[in-house]
C-alpha atoms as a PDB file:
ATOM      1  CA  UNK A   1      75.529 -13.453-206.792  1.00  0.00           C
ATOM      2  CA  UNK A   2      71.726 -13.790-206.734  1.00  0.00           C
ATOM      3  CA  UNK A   3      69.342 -12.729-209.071  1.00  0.00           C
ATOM      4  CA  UNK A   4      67.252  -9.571-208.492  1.00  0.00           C
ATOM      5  CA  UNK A   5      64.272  -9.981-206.389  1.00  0.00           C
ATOM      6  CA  UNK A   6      62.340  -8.294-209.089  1.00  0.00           C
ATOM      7  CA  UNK A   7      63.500 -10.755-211.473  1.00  0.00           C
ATOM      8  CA  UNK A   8      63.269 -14.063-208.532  1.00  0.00           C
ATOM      9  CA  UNK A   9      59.348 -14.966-208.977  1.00  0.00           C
ATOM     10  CA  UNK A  10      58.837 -14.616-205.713  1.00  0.00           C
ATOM     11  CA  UNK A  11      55.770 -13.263-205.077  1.00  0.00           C
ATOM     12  CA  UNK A  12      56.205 -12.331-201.041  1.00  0.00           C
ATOM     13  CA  UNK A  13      56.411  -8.419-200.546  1.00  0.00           C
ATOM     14  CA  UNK A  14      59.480  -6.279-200.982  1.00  0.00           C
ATOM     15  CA  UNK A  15      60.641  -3.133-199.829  1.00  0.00           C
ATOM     16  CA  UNK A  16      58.598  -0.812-202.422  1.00  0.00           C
ATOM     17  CA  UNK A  17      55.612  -3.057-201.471  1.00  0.00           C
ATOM     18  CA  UNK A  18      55.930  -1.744-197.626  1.00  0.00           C
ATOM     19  CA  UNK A  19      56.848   1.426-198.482  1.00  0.00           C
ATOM     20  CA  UNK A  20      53.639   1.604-200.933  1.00  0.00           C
ATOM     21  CA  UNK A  21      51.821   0.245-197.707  1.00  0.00           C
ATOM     22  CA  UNK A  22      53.071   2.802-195.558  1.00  0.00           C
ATOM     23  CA  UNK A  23      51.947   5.442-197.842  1.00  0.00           C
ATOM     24  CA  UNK A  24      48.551   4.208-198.263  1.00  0.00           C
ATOM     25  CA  UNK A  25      48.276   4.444-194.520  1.00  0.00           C
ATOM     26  CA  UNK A  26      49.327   7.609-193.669  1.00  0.00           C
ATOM     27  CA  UNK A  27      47.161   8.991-197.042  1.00  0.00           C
ATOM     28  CA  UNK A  28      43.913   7.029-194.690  1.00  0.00           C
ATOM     29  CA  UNK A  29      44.821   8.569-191.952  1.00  0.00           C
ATOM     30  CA  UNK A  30      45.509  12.332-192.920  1.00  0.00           C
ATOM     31  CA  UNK A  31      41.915  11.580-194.115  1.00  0.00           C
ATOM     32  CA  UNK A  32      41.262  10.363-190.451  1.00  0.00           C
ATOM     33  CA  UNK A  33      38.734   7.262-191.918  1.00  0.00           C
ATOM     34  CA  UNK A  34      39.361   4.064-189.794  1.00  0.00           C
ATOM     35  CA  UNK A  35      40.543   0.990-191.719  1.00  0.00           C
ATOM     36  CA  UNK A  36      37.020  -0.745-191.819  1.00  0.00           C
ATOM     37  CA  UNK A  37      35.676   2.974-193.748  1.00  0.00           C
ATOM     38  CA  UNK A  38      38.780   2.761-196.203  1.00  0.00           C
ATOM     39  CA  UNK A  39      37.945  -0.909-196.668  1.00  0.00           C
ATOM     40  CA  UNK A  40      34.412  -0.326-197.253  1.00  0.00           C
ATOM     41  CA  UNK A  41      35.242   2.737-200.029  1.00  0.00           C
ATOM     42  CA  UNK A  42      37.550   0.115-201.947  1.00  0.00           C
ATOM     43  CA  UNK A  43      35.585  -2.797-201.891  1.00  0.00           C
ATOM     44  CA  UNK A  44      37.794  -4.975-199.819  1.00  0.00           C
ATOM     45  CA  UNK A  45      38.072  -6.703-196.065  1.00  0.00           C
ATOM     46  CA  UNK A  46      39.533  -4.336-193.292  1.00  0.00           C
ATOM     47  CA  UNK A  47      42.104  -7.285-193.082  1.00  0.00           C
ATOM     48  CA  UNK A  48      42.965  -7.196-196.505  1.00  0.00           C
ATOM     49  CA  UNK A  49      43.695  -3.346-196.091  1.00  0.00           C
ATOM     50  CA  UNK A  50      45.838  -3.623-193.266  1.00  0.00           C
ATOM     51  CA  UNK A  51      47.685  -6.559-195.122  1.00  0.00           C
ATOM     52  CA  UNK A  52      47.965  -4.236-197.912  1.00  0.00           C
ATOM     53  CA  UNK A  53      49.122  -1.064-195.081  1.00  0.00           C
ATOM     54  CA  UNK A  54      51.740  -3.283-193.271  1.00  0.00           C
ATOM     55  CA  UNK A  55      53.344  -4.947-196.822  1.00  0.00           C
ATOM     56  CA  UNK A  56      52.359  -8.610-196.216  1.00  0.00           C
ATOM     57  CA  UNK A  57      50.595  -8.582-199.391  1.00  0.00           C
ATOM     58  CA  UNK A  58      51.225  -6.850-202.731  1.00  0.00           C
ATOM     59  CA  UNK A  59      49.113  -4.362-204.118  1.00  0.00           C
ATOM     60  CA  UNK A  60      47.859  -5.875-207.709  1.00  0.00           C
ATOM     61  CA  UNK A  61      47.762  -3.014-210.645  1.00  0.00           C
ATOM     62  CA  UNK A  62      44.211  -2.854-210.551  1.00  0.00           C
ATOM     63  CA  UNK A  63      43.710  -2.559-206.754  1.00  0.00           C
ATOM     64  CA  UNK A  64      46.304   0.421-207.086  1.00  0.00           C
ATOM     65  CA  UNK A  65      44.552   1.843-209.689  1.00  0.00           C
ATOM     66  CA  UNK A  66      41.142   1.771-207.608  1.00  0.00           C
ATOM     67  CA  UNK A  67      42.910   2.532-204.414  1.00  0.00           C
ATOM     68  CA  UNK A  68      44.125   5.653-205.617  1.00  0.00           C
ATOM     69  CA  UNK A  69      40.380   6.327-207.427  1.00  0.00           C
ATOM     70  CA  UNK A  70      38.758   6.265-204.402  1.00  0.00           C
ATOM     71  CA  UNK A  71      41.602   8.567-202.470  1.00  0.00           C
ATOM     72  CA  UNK A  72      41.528  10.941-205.566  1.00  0.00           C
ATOM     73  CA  UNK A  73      45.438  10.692-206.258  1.00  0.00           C
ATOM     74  CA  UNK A  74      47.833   9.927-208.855  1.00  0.00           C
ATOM     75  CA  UNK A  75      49.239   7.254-208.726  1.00  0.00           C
ATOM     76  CA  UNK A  76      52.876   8.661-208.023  1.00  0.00           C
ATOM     77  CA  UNK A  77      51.678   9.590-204.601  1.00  0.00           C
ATOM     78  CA  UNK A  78      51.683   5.971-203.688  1.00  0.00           C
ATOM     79  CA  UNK A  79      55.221   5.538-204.885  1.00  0.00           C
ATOM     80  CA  UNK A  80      56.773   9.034-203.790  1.00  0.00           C
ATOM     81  CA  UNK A  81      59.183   7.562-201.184  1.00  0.00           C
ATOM     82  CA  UNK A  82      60.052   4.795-203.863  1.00  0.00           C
ATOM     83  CA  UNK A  83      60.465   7.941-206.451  1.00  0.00           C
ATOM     84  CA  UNK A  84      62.588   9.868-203.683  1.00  0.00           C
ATOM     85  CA  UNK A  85      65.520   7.451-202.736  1.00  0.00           C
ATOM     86  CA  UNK A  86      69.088   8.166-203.162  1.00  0.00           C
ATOM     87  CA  UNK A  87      69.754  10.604-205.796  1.00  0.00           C
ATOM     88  CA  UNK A  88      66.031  11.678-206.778  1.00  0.00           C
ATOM     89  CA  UNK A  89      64.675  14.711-205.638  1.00  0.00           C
ATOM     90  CA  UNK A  90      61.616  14.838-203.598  1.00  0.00           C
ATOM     91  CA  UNK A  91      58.089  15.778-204.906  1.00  0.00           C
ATOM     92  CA  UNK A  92      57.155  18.416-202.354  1.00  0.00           C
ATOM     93  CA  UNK A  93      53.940  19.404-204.768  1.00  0.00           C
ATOM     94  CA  UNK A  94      52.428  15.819-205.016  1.00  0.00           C
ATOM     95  CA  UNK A  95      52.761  15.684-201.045  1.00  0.00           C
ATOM     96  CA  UNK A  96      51.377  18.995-200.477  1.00  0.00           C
ATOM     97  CA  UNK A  97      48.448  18.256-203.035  1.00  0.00           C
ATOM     98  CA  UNK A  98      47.463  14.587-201.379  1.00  0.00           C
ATOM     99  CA  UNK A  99      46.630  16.644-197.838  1.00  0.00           C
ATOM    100  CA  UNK A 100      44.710  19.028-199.564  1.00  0.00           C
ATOM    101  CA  UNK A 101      42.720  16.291-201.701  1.00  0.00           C
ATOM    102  CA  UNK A 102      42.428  14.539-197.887  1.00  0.00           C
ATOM    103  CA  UNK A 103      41.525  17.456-196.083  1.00  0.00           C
ATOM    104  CA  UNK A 104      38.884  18.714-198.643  1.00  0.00           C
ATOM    105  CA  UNK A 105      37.228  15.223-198.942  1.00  0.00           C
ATOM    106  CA  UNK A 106      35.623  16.358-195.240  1.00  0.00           C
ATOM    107  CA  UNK A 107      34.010  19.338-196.162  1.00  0.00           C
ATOM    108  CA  UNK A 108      30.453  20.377-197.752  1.00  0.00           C
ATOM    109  CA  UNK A 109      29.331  22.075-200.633  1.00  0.00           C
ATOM    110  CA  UNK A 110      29.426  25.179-198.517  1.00  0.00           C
ATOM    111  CA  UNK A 111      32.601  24.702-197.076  1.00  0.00           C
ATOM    112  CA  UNK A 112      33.921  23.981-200.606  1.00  0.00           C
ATOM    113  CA  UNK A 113      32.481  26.970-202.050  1.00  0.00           C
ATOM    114  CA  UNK A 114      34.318  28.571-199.008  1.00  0.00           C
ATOM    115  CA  UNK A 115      37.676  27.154-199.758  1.00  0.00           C
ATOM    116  CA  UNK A 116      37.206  28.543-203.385  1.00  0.00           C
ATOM    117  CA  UNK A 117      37.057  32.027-202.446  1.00  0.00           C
ATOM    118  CA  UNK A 118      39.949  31.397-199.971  1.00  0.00           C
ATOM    119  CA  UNK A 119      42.182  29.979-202.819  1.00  0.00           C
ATOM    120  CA  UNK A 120      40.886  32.798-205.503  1.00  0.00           C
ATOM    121  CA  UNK A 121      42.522  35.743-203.535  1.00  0.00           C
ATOM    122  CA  UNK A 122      45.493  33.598-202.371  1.00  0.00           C
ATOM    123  CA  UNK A 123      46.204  33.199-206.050  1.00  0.00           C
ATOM    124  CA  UNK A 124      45.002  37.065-206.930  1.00  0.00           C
ATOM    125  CA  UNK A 125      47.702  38.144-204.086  1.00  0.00           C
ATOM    126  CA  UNK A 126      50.346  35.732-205.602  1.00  0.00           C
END
């Protein structure tokens, strides 16, 4: 029997590192920013992005850490569909909270104020 990829030294991408990928796409585009805007935000090539979206390469600790600073997430987000494989329950919140974060991101101060009051009386009728 082989040993673990984790434990091989291979450095080529696994399965968590596409699924982290995937994740960071769909988070970029439920912002609706291109990959050359997302790029820009991070500091890196649009290439390297899309390598990063499509699992060639590996996201490094650090780039995680300032991916998910620049998307305003935790870091779980990027590893929710790692977190909800067999025989983990799903983190409906965290998903729920990474639109919001994306879909506020594209509003003003005015439209945030907005959303404020909105939220205020959903939570006074709760």
């Amino acid at each position: 029997m082989g040993q673990p990829k984790f434990l091989s030294g291979s450095r080529a991408a696994t399965e968590d590192d596409r699924l982290v990928g995937a994740k960071l796409r769909q988070l970029r585009t439920d912002r609706g920013e291109t990959l050359d805007a997302l790029a820009k935000e991070i500091g890196i090539s649009h290439q390297q992005l899309q390598k990063y979206e499509t699992g060639a390469n590996r996201l490094s600790a650090g780039q995680i850490a300032n991916v998910c600073r620049v998307l305003k997430i935790s870091v779980s987000v990027l590893f929710e569909e790692i977190e909800d494989g067999p025989g983990r329950p799903s983190d409906e919140v965290s998903r729920r909270r990474a639109t919001c974060y994306a879909l506020v991101d594209r509003f003003s101060a005015d439209g945030l104020k907005e959303i404020v009051r909105v939220l205020r009386a959903l939570a006074a009728a709760d």
